[in-house]
C-alpha atoms as a PDB file:
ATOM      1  CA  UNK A   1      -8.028  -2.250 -19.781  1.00  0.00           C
ATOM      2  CA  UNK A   2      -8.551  -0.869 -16.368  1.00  0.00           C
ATOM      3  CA  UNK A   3      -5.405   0.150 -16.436  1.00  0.00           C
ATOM      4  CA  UNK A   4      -6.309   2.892 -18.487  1.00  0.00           C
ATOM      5  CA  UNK A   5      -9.136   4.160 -16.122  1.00  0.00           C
ATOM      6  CA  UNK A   6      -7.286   4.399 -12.960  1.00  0.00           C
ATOM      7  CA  UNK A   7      -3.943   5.525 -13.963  1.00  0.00           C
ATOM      8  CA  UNK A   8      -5.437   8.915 -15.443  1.00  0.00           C
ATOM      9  CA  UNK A   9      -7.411   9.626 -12.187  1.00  0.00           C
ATOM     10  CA  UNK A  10      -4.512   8.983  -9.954  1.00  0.00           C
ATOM     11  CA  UNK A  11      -2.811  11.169 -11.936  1.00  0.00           C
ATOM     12  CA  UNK A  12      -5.648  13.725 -11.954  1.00  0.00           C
ATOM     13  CA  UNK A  13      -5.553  13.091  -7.924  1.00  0.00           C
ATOM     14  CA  UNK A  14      -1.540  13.557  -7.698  1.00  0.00           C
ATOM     15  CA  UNK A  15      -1.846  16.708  -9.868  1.00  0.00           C
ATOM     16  CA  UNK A  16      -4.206  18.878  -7.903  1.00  0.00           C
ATOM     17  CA  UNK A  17      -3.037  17.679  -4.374  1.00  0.00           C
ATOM     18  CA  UNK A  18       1.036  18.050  -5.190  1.00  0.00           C
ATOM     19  CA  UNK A  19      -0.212  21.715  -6.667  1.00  0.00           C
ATOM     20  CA  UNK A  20      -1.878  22.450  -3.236  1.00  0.00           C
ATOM     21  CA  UNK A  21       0.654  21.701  -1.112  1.00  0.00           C
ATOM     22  CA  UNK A  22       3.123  22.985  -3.324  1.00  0.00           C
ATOM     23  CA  UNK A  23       1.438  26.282  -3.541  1.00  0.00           C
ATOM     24  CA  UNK A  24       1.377  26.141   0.772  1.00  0.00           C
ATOM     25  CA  UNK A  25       4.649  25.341   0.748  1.00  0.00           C
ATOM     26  CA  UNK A  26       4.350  22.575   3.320  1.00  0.00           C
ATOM     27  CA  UNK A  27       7.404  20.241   2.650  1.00  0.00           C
ATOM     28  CA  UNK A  28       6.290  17.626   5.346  1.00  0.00           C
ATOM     29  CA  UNK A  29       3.014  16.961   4.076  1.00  0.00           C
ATOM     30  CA  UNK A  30       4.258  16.841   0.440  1.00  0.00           C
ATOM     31  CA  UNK A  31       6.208  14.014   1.072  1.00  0.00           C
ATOM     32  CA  UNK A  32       3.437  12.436   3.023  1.00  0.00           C
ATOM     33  CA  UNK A  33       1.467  12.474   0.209  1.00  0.00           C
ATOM     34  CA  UNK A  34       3.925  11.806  -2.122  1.00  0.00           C
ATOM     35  CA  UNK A  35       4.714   8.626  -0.748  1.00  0.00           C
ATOM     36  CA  UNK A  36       0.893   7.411  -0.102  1.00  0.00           C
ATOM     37  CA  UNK A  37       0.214   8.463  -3.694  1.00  0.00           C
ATOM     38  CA  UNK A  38       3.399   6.007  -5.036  1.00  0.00           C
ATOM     39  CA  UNK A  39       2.618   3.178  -2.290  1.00  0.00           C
ATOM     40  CA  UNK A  40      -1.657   3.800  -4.215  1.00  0.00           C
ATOM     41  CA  UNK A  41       0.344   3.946  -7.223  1.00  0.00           C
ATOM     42  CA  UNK A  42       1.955   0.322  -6.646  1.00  0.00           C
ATOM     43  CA  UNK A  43      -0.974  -1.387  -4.928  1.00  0.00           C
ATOM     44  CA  UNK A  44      -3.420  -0.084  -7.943  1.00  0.00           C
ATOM     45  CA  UNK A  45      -0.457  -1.581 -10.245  1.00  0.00           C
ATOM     46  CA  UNK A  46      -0.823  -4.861  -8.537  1.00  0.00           C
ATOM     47  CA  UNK A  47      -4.454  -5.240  -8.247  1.00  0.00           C
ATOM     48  CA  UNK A  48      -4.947  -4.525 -12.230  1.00  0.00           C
ATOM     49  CA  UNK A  49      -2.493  -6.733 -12.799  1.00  0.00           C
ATOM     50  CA  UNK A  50      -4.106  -9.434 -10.747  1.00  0.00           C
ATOM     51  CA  UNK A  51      -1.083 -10.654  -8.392  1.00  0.00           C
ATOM     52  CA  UNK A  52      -2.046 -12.432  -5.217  1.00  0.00           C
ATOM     53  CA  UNK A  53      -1.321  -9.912  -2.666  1.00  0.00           C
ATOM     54  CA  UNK A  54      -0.702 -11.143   0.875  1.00  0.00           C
ATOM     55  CA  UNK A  55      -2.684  -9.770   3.608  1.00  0.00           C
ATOM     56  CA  UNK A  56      -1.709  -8.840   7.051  1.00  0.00           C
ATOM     57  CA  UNK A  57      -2.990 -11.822   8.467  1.00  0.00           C
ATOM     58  CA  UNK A  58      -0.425 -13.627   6.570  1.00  0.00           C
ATOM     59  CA  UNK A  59       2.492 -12.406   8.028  1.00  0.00           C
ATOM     60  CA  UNK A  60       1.386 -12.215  11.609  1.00  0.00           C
ATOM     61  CA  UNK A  61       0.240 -16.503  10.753  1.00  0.00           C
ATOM     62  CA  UNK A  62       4.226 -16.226  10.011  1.00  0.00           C
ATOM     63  CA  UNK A  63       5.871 -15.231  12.385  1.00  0.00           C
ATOM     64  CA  UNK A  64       3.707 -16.912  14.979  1.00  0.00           C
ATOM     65  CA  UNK A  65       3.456 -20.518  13.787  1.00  0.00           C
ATOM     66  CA  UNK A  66       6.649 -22.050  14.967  1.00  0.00           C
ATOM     67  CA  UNK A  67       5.906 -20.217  18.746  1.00  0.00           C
ATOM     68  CA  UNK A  68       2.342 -21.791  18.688  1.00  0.00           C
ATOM     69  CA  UNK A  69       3.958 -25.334  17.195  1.00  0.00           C
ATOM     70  CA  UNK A  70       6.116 -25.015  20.207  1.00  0.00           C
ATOM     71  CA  UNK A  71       3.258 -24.404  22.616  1.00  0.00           C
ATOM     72  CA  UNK A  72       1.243 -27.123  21.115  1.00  0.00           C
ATOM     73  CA  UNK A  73       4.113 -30.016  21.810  1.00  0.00           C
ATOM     74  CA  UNK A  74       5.170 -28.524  25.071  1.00  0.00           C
ATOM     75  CA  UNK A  75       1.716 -29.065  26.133  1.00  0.00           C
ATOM     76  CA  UNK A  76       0.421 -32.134  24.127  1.00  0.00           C
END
């Protein structure tokens, strides 16, 4: 059901800002905001849906583990 309350503001949001810079014809920031307003777009999607979205903790816990396993038996 929330669905239905954010999608209509986005919109509402996507509407009045593409108008703006469309009017200023400013290309660059179009696309700017164009691309933050489908990367809301998709992040909104996933929250209402509830999927587990990984932070950026989680990646940098990643890529780090097997150098700090490494550490740990070099040195233990």
């Amino acid at each position: 059901m929330d669905i239905l309350l954010y999608f209509p503001i986005l919109f509402i949001i996507f509407y009045f800002g593409f108008r703006s810079y469309k009017r200023n014809n400013d290309k660059i920031a179009l696309l700017v905001f164009s691309l933050l307003m489908a990367f809301n777009v998709a992040i909104t999607l996933l929250h209402v849906l509830e999927v587990s979205i990984p932070t950026p903790l989680d990646f940098i816990t990643f890529v780090y583990k097997p150098f700090n396993n490494f550490l740990y038996s070099l040195f233990s």
